[in-house]
Protein backbone atom coordinates (compact mmCIF):
# COMPACT_ATOMS: atom_id res chain seq x y z
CA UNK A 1 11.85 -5.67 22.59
CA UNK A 2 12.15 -8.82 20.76
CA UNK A 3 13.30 -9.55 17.68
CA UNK A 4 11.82 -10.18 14.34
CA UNK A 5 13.36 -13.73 14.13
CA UNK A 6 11.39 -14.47 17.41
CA UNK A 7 8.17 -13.61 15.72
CA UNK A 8 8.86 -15.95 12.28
CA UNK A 9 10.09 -18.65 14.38
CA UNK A 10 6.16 -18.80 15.97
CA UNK A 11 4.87 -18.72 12.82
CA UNK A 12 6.89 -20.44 10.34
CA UNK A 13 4.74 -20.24 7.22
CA UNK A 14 6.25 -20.51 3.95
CA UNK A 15 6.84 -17.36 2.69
CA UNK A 16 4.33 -16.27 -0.28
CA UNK A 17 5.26 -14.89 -3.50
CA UNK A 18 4.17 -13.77 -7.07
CA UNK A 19 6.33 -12.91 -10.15
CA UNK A 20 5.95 -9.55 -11.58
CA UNK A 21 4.45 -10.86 -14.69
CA UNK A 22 1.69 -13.23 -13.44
CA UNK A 23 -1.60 -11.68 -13.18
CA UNK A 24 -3.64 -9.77 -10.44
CA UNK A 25 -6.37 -12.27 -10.49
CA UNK A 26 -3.88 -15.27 -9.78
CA UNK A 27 -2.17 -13.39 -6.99
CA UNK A 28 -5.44 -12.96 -5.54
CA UNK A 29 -6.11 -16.31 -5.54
CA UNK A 30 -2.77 -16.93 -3.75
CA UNK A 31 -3.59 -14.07 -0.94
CA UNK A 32 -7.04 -15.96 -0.29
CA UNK A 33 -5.41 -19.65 -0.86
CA UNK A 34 -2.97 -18.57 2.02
CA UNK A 35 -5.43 -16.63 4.08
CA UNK A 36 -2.40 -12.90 3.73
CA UNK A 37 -3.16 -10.00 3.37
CA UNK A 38 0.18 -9.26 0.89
CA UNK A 39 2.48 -10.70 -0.99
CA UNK A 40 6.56 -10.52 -1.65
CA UNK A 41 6.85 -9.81 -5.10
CA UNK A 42 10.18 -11.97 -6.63
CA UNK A 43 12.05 -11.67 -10.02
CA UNK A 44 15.00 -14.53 -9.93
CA UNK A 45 15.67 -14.38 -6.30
CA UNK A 46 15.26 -11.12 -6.05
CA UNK A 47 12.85 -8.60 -4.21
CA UNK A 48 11.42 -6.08 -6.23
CA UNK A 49 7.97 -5.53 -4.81
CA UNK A 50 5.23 -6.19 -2.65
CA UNK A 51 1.49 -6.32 -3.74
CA UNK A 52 -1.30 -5.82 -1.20
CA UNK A 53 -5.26 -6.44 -0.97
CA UNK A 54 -4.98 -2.10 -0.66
CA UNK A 55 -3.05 -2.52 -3.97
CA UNK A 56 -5.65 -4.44 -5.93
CA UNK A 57 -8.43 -2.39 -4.16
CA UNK A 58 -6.98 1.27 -5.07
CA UNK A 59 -5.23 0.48 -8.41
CA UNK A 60 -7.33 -2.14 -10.25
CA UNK A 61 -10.95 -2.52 -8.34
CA UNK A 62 -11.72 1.63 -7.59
CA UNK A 63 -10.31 2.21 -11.41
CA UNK A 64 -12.68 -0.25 -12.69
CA UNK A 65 -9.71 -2.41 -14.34
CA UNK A 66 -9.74 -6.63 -14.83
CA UNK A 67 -7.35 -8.40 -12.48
CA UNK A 68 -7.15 -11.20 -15.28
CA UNK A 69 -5.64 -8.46 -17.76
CA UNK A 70 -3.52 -6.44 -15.14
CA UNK A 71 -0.41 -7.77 -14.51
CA UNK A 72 1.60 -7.75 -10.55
CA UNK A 73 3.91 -5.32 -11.95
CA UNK A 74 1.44 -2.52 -12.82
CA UNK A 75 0.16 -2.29 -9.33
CA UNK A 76 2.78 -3.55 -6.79
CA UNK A 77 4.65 -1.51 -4.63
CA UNK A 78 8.61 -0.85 -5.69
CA UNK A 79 11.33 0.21 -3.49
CA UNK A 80 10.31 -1.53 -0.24
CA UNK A 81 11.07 -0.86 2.73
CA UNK A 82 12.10 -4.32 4.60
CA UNK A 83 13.74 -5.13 8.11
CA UNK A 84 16.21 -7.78 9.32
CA UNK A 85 15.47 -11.21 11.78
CA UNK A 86 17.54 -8.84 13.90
CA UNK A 87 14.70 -5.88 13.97
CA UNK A 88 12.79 -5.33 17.13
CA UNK A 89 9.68 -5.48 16.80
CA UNK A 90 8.88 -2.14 18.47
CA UNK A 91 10.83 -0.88 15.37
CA UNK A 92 8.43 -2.29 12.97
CA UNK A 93 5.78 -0.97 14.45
CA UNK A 94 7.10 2.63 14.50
CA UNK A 95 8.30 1.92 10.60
CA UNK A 96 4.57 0.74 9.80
CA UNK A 97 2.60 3.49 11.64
CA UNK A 98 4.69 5.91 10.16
CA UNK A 99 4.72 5.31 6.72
CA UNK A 100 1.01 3.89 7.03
CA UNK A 101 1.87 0.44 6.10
CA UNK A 102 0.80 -2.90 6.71
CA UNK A 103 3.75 -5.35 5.85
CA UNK A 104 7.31 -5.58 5.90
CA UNK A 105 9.73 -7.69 4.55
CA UNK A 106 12.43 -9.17 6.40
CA UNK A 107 15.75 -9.64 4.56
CA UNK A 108 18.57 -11.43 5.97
CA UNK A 109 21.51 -10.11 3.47
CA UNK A 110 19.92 -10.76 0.08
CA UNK A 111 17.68 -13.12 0.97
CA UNK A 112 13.75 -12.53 1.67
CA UNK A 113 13.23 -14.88 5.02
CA UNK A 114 9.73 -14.05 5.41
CA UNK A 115 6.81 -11.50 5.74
CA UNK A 116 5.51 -9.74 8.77
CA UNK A 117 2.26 -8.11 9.57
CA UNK A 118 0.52 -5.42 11.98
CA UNK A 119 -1.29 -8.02 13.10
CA UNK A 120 1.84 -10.57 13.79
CA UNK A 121 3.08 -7.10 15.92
CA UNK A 122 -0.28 -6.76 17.83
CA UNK A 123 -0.56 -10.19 18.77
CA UNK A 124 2.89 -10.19 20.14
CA UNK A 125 1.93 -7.11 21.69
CA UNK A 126 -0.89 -8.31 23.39
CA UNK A 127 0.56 -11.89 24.22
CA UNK A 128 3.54 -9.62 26.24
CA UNK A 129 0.41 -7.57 28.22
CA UNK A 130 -1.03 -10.45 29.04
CA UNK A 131 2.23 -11.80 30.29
CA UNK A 132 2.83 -9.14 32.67
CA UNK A 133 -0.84 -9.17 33.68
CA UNK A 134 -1.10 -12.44 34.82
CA UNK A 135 2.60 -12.15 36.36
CA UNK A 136 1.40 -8.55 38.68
CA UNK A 137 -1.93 -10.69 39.52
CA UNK A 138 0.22 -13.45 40.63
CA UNK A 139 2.31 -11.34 42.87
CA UNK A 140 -0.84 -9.63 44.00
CA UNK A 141 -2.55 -12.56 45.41
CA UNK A 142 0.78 -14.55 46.80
């Protein structure tokens, strides 16, 4: 089981935010500018929220709201659940199907150190099968 730290370090993006107060429509922008599905919501340093494509879609799009008049704030998700660089990643993935989410946080102390993703979990996933695959084949044919 590897750690989260592991997977950041392979994909060391800078981590995307929004302020509370800016507007739907500009953190969409952001989510397509940066090709993410979500976004770390930040007030002075601090995490108080993440906003996700599913938030836009469910609170502003399905209840026929602008995103240029509704503000982050109105639609993002509080009280986050986050993990540590230290997390395995088997962890995450138990934490995400369970409470039938697609990102997570990761806090070292205070500090927001980046953003991981289902998908960032299944490709590590499949890069370890593939791994051990090639490894059993190896020791097949030698």
């Amino acid at each position: 089981m590897k750690p989260v730290s592991v997977l950041l370090a392979k994909n060391p993006l800078p981590l995307c935010s929004v302020s509370p107060d800016e507007t739907v429509f500009s953190a969409l922008q952001l989510l397509a500018q940066r090709e993410v599905g979500a976004l770390v919501v930040m007030e002075e340093d601090v995490l108080v929220g993440v906003m996700s494509e599913r938030d836009y879609t469910r609170k502003v799009a399905l209840q026929g709201k602008s995103s240029k008049d509704t503000l982050v704030r109105s639609i993002m998700t509080p009280n986050v659940l986050v993990v540590t660089p230290q997390t395995g990643t088997r962890m995450c993935m138990a934490i995400m199907r369970e409470k039938k989410i697609r990102h997570l946080p990761v806090v070292d102390g205070t500090r927001v150190v980046g953003m991981i993703s289902i998908r960032d979990i299944m490709d590590d996933l499949i890069e370890e099968h593939e791994f051990t695959i090639s490894q059993l084949e190896s020791y097949i044919n030698s």
